[in-house]
Protein backbone atom coordinates (compact mmCIF):
# COMPACT_ATOMS: atom_id res chain seq x y z
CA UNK A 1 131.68 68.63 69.23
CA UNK A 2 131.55 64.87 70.41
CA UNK A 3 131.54 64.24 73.76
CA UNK A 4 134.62 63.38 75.31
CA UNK A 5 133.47 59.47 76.75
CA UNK A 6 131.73 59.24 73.34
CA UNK A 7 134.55 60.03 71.18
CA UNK A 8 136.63 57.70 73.54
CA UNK A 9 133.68 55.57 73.10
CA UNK A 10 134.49 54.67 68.77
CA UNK A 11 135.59 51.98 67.98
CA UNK A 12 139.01 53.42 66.43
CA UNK A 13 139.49 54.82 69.69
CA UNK A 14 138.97 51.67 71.14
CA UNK A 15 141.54 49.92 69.00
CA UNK A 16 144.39 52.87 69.06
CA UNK A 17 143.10 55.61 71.40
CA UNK A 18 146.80 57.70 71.42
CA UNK A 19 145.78 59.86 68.35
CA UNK A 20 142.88 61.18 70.35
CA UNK A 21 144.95 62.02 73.70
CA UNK A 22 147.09 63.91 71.52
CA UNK A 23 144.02 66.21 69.82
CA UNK A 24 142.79 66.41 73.50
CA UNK A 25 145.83 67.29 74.69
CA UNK A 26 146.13 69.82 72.43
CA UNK A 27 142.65 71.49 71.84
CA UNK A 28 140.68 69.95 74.88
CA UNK A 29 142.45 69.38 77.72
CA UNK A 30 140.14 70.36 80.11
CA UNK A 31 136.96 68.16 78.16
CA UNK A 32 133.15 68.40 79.97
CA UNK A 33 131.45 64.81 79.22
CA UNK A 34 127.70 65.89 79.44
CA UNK A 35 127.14 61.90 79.03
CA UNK A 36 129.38 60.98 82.23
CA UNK A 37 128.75 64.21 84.21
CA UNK A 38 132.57 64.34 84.37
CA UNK A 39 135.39 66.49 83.66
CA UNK A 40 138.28 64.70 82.06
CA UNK A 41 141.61 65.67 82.22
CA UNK A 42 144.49 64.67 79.40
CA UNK A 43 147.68 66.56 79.77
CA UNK A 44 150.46 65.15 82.59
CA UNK A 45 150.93 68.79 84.47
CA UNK A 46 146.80 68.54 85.63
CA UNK A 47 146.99 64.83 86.06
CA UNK A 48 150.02 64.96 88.86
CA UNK A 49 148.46 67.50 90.56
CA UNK A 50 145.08 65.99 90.32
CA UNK A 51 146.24 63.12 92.57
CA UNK A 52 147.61 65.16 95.09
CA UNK A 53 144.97 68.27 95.10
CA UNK A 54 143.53 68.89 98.45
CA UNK A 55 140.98 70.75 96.27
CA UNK A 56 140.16 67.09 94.78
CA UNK A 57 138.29 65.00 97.11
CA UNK A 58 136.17 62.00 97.54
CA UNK A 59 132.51 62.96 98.63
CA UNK A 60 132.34 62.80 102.48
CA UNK A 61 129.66 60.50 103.53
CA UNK A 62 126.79 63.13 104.25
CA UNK A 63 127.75 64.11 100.88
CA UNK A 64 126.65 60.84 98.30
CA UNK A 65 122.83 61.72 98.01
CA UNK A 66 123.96 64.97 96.67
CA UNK A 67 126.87 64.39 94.69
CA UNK A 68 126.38 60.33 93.57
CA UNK A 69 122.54 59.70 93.77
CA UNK A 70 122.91 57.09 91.89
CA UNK A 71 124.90 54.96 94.76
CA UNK A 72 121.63 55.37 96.70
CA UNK A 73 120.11 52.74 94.46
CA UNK A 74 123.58 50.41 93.82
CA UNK A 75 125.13 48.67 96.44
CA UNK A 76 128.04 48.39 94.25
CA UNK A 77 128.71 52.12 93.63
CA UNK A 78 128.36 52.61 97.81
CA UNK A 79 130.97 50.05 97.67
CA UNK A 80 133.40 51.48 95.45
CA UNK A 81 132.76 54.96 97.21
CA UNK A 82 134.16 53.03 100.25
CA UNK A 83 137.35 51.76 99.15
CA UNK A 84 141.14 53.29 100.10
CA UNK A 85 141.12 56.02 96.76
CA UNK A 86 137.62 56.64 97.42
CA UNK A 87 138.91 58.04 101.06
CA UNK A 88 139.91 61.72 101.97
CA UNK A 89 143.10 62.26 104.93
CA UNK A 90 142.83 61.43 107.61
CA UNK A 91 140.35 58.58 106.87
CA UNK A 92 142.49 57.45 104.23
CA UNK A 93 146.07 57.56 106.25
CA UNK A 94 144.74 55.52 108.74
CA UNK A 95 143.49 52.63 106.28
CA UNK A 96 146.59 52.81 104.06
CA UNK A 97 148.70 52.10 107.21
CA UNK A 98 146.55 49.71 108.17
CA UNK A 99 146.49 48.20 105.09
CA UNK A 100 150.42 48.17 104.46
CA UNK A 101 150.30 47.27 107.85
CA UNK A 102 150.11 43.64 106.31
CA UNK A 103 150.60 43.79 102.65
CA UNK A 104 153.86 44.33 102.98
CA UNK A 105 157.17 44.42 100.25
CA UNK A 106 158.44 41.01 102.17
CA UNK A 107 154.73 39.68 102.02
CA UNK A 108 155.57 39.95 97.83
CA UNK A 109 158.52 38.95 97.76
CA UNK A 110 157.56 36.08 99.82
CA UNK A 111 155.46 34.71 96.51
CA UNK A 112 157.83 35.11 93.75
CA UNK A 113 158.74 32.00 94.00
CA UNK A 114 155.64 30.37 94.10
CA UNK A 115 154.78 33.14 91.04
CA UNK A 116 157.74 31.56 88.77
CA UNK A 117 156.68 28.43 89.77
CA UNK A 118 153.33 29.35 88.57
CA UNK A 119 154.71 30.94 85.23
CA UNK A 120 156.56 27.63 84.91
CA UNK A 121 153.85 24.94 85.27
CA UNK A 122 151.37 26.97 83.11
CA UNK A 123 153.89 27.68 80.08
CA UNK A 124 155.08 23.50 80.31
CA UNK A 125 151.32 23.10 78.41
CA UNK A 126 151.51 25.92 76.31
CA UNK A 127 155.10 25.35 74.68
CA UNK A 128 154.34 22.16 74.00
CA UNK A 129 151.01 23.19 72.40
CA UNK A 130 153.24 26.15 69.98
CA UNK A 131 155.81 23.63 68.97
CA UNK A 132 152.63 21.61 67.77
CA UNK A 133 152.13 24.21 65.73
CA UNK A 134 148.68 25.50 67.72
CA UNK A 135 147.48 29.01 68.03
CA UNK A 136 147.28 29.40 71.93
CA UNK A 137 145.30 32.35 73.44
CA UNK A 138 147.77 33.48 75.94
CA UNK A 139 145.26 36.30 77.52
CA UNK A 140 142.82 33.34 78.43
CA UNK A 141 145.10 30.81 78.89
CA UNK A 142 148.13 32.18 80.74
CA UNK A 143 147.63 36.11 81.58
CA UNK A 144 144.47 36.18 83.02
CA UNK A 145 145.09 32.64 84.75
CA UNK A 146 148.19 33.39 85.89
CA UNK A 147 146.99 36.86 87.26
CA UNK A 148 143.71 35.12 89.07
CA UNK A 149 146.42 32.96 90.89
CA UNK A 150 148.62 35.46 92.34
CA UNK A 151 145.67 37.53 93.81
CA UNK A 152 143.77 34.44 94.92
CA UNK A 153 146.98 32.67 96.61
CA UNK A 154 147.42 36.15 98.29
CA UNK A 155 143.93 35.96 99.74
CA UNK A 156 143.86 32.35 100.76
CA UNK A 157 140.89 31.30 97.54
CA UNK A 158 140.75 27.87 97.59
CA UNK A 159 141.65 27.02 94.15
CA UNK A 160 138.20 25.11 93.70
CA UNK A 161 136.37 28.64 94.20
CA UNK A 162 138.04 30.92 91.83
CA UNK A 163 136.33 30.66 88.41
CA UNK A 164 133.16 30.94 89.52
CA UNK A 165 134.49 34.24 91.73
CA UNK A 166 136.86 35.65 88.68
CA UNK A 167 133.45 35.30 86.12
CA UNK A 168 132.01 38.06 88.30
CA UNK A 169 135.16 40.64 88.09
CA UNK A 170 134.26 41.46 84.72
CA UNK A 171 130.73 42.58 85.52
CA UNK A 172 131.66 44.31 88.84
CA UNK A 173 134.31 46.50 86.51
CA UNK A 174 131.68 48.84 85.17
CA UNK A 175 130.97 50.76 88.70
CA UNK A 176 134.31 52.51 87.46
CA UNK A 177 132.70 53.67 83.88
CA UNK A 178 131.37 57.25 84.25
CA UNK A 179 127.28 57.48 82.93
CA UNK A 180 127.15 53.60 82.70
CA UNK A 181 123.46 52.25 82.41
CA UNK A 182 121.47 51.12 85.31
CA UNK A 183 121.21 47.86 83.99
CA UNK A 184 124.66 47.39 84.21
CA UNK A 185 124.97 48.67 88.08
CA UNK A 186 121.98 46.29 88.68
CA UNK A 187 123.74 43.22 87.51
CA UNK A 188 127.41 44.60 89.28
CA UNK A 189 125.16 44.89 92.08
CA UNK A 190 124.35 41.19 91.89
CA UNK A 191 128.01 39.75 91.19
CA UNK A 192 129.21 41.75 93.99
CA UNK A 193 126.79 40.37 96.40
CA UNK A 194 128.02 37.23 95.29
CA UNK A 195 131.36 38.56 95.84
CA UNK A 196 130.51 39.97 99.61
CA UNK A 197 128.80 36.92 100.69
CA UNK A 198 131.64 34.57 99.88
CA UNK A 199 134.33 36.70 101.69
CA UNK A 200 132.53 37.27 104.25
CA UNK A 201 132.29 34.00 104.68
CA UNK A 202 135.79 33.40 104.06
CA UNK A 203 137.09 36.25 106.53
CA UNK A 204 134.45 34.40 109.86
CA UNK A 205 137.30 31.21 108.68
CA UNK A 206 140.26 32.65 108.77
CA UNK A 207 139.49 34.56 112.04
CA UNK A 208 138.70 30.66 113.40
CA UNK A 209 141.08 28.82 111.75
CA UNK A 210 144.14 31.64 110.37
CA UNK A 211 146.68 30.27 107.73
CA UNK A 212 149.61 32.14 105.94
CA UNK A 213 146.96 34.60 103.68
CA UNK A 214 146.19 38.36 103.80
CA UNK A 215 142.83 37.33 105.10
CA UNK A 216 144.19 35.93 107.50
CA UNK A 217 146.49 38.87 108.21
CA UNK A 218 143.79 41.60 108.22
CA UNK A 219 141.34 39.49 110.52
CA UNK A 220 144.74 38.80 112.84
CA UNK A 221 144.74 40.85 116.32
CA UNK A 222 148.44 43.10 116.62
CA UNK A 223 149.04 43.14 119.73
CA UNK A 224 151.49 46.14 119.63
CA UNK A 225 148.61 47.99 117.56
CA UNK A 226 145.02 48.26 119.04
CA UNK A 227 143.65 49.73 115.83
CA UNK A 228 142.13 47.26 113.70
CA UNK A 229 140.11 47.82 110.34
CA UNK A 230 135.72 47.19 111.21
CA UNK A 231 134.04 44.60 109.83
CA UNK A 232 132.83 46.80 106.94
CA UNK A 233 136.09 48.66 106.74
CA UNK A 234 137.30 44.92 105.90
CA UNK A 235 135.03 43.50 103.28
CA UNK A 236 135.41 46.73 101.45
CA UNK A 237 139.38 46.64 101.23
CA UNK A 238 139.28 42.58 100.37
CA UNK A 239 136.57 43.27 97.46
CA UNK A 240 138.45 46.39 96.51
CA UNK A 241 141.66 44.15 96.24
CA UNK A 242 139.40 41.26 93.72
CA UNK A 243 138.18 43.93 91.70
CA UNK A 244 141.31 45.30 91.00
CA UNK A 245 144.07 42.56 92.08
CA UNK A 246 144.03 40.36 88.58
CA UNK A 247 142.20 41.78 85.73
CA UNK A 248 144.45 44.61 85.82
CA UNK A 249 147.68 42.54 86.04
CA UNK A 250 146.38 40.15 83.23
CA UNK A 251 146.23 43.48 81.17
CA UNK A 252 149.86 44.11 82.19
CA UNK A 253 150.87 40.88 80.72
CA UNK A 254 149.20 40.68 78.04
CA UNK A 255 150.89 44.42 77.11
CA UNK A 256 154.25 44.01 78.16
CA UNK A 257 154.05 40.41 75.94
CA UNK A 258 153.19 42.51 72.91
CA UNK A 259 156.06 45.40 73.75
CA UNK A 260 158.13 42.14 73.42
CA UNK A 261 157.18 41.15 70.16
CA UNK A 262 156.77 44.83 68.46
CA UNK A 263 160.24 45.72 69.73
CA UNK A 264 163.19 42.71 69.66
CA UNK A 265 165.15 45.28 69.42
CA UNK A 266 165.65 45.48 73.24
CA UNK A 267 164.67 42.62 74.61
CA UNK A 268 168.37 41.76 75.40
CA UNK A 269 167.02 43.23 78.94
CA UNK A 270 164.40 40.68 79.44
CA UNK A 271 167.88 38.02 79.81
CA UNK A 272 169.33 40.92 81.93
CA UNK A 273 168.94 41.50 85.56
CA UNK A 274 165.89 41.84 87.69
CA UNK A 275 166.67 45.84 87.57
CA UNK A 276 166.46 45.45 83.81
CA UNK A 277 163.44 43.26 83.24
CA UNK A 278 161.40 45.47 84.98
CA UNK A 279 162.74 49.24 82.96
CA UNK A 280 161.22 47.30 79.88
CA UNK A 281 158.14 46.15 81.43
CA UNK A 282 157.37 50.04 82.92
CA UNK A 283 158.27 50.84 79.99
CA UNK A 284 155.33 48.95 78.29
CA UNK A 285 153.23 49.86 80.79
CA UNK A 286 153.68 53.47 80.07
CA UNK A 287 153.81 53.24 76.49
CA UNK A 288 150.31 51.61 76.37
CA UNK A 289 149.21 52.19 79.92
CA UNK A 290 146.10 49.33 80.43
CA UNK A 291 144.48 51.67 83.05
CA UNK A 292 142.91 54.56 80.87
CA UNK A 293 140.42 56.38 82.73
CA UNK A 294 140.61 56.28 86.41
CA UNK A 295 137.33 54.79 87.67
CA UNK A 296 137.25 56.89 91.30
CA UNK A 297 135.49 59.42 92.42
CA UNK A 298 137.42 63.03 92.53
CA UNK A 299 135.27 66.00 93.42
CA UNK A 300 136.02 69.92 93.23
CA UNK A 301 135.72 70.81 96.79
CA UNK A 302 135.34 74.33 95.59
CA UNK A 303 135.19 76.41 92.27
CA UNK A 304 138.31 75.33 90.17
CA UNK A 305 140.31 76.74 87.41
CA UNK A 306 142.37 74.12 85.21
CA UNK A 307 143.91 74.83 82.06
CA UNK A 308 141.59 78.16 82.27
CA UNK A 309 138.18 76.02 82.59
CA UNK A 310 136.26 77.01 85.36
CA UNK A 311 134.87 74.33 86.93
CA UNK A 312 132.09 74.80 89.50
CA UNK A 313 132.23 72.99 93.29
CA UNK A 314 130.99 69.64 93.47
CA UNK A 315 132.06 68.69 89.81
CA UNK A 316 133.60 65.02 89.18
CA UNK A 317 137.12 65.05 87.64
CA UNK A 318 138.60 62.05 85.98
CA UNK A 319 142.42 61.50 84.80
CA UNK A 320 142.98 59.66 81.20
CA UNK A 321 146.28 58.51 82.93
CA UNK A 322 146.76 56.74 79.61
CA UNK A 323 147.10 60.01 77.75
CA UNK A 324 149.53 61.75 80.47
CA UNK A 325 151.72 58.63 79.84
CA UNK A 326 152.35 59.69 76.45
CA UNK A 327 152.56 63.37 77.34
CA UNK A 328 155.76 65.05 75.27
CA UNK A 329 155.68 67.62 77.84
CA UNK A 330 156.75 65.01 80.05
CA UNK A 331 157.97 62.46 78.26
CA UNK A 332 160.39 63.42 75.44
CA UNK A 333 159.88 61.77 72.34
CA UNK A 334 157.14 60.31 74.29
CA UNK A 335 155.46 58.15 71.17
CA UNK A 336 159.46 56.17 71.33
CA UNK A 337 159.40 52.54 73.00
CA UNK A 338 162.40 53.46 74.98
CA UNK A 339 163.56 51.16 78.21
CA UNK A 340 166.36 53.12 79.30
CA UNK A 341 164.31 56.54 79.53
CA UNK A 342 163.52 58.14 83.22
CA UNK A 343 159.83 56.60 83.21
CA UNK A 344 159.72 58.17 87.43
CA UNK A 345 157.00 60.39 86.38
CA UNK A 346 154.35 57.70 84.79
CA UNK A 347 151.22 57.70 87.00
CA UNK A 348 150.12 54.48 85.22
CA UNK A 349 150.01 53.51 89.20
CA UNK A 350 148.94 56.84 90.15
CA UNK A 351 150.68 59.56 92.23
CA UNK A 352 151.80 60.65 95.51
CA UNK A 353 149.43 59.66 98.54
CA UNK A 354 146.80 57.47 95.31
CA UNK A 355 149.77 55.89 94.45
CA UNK A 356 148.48 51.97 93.88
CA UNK A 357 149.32 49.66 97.38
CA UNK A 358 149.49 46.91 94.99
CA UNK A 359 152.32 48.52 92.18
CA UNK A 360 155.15 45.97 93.93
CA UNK A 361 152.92 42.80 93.47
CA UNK A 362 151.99 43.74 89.63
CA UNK A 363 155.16 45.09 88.66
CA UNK A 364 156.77 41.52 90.31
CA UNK A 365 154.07 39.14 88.18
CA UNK A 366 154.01 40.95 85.27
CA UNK A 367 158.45 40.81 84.83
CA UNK A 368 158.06 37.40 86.01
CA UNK A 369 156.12 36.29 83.37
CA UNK A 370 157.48 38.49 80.92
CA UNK A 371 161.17 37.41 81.58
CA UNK A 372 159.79 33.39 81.75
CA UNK A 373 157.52 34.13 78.38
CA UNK A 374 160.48 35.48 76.75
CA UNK A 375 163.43 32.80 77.99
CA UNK A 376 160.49 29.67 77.11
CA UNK A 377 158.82 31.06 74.31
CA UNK A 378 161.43 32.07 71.51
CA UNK A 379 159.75 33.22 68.23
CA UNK A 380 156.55 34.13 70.02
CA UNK A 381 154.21 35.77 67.28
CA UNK A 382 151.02 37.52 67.30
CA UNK A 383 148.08 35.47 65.64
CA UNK A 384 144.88 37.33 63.69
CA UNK A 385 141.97 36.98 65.89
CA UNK A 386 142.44 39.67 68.92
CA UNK A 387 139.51 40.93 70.38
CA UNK A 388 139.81 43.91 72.19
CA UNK A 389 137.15 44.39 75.46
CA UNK A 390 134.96 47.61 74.50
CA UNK A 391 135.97 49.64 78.07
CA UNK A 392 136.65 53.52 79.20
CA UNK A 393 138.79 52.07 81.95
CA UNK A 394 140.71 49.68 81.01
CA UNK A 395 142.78 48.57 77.77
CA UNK A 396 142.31 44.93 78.03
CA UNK A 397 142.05 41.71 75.69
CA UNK A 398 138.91 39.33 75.78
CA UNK A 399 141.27 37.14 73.36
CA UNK A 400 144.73 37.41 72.23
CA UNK A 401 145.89 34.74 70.10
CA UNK A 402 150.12 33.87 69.73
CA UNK A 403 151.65 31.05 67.89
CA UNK A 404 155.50 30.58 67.24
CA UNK A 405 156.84 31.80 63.97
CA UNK A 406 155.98 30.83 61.23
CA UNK A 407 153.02 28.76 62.34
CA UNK A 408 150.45 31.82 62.25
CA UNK A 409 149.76 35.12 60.53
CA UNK A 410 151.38 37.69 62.30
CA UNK A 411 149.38 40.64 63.76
């Protein structure tokens, strides 16, 4: 039989991967990936109590030359085995806090303005380029940029830094891909030195000079709360938040915009209220979840049984999150675009004590420039020419042309 990351791997998967969450859902729930050194899990039931598992762990420090040799020779993988999922209690309860300690709901809702501003100034140059009659690629031109913004305003990027910083995301992304090639670790090793350096940098600034950032939050002393994250605690939270913070939000947008166009049917929400806007864009983000495979680290802290697999201590488990989205044992009718369905259970942000810090900030961009795409772009089409990034991770667009009806092929 083909191995689970390989079959994954095709490029029909690639393009429409639900067809094979189904057959693994059905016939291989439990699936060994001799090419990952993984176990991956498909149905909903294992997923949620994957994330929650005591018996699921990240590998303890004394642990990594055991269980991940390979992060003795990547700086990038010892990074990523760092990070706040990558964290057991109580290591992890004390960071989150910390953490939340600053990035807080009124810290997001403190940028939605400047977010719909954003949206605004952005889709002033592409309208006027659709009425022209142009094919715009909205991933490149508005999703991803958009989605850079947010994450780098958060941080306090000066705008004059962030391409050069975003052009390395991409190559740091494959430290999440189980059984990736060395010569890919070497070269995420390399973009996130780059990455390091600069924020390090940045951080020694805002601790001299603070303005109205996270950075500046983070490196802040609280006086009512001696406990402050290390030096190395920090620069692994702040890369942790680049990796993640944009490239998975552009994703969002990009799949909420086509939930728009495949289904007019209810898009009468998207003029509705805030409440409304987003049940149709977590909708679309369970229906075709961008995050497939979750790219952390959990190990069997002793001999398992799931789904009646036995699965020996020390194993790695991942969660095709993608495929418990679309779970009929959890979703009724779970193939059905459906906005006023119960979507509680999705773990497209994960689950219980993994559930994502940063779910308020993506689910507020991503309706933001949904609702803006929808009330300044009417007749927005797909265009042929959609290229689809080859990833295990996540379901993301290199390119993804639009055009206003009638001007383009539809797709």
């Amino acid at each position: 039989m083909t191995d689970v990351l390989a079959r994954l791997s095709e490029p029909s998967a690639q393009e429409d991967p639900y067809p094979t969450y189904a057959w693994l859902r059905a016939h291989d729930p439990v699936s060994w990936s001799g090419q990952g050194k993984v176990y991956v899990l498909s149905r909903h039931a294992d997923i949620k109590w994957a994330f929650n598992s005591p018996d699921l762990r990240a590998p303890e420090p004394e642990q990594l030359s055991t269980l991940v040799p390979r992060a003795n020779d990547h700086p990038s993988l010892r990074l990523l085995l760092r990070t706040l999922p990558m964290n057991n209690p109580p290591t992890h309860t004390r960071l989150r806090r910390l953490v939340q300690r600053d990035f807080t709901a009124q810290r997001v809702n403190g940028i939605r303005e400047s977010v719909e501003q954003a949206c605004d100034q952005s889709l002033d140059n592409i309208v006027t380029r659709l009425r022209d009659g142009e094919i715009v690629d909205i991933h490149s031109d508005f999703s991803r940029t958009l989605a850079m913004s947010v994450i780098a305003d958060l941080l306090g990027v000066p705008e004059a830094d962030r391409p050069a910083l975003a052009a390395l995301v991409v190559r740091m992304l494959v430290v999440t891909t189980p059984g990736v090639p060395a010569e890919r670790l070497a070269d995420a090793d390399s973009a996130s030195a780059e990455v390091e350096e600069y924020f390090a940098a940045l951080a020694k600034q805002r601790r001299q000079c603070p303005e109205q950032d996270l950075i500046s939050a983070l490196v802040s002393a609280h006086a009512n709360d001696p406990d402050q994250l290390s030096d190395s605690e920090l620069m692994t939270m702040i890369w942790a938040l680049w990796l993640s913070g944009f490239e998975t939000s552009a994703a969002g947008i990009d799949t909420a915009l086509i939930a728009m166009v495949h289904h007019p049917e209810h898009t009468d929400r998207l003029a509705g209220s805030r409440t409304d806007v987003v049940a149709f864009v977590s909708e679309a983000l369970r229906h075709q979840s961008p995050t497939m495979l979750t790219g952390v680290f959990r190990i069997a802290a002793r001999e398992l049984e799931i789904g009646g697999v036995r699965i020996p201590a020390g194993t790695d488990i991942r969660m095709l999150t993608a495929s418990a989205n679309r779970d009929p044992a959890a979703f009724p009718d779970a193939d059905r675009f459906d906005p006023s369905r119960n979507s509680a259970a999705a773990v497209t942000f994960g689950h219980g004590i993994r559930y994502c810090l940063g779910a308020n900030l993506g689910l507020m961009e991503i309706s933001t420039a949904l609702r803006l795409l929808y009330t300044r772009c009417p007749g927005l089409t797909l265009a042929d020419g959609a290229v689809r990034r080859h990833s295990l991770t996540l379901r993301a667009f290199d390119r993804l042309p639009v055009a206003l009806a009638g001007t383009a092929s539809g797709a």
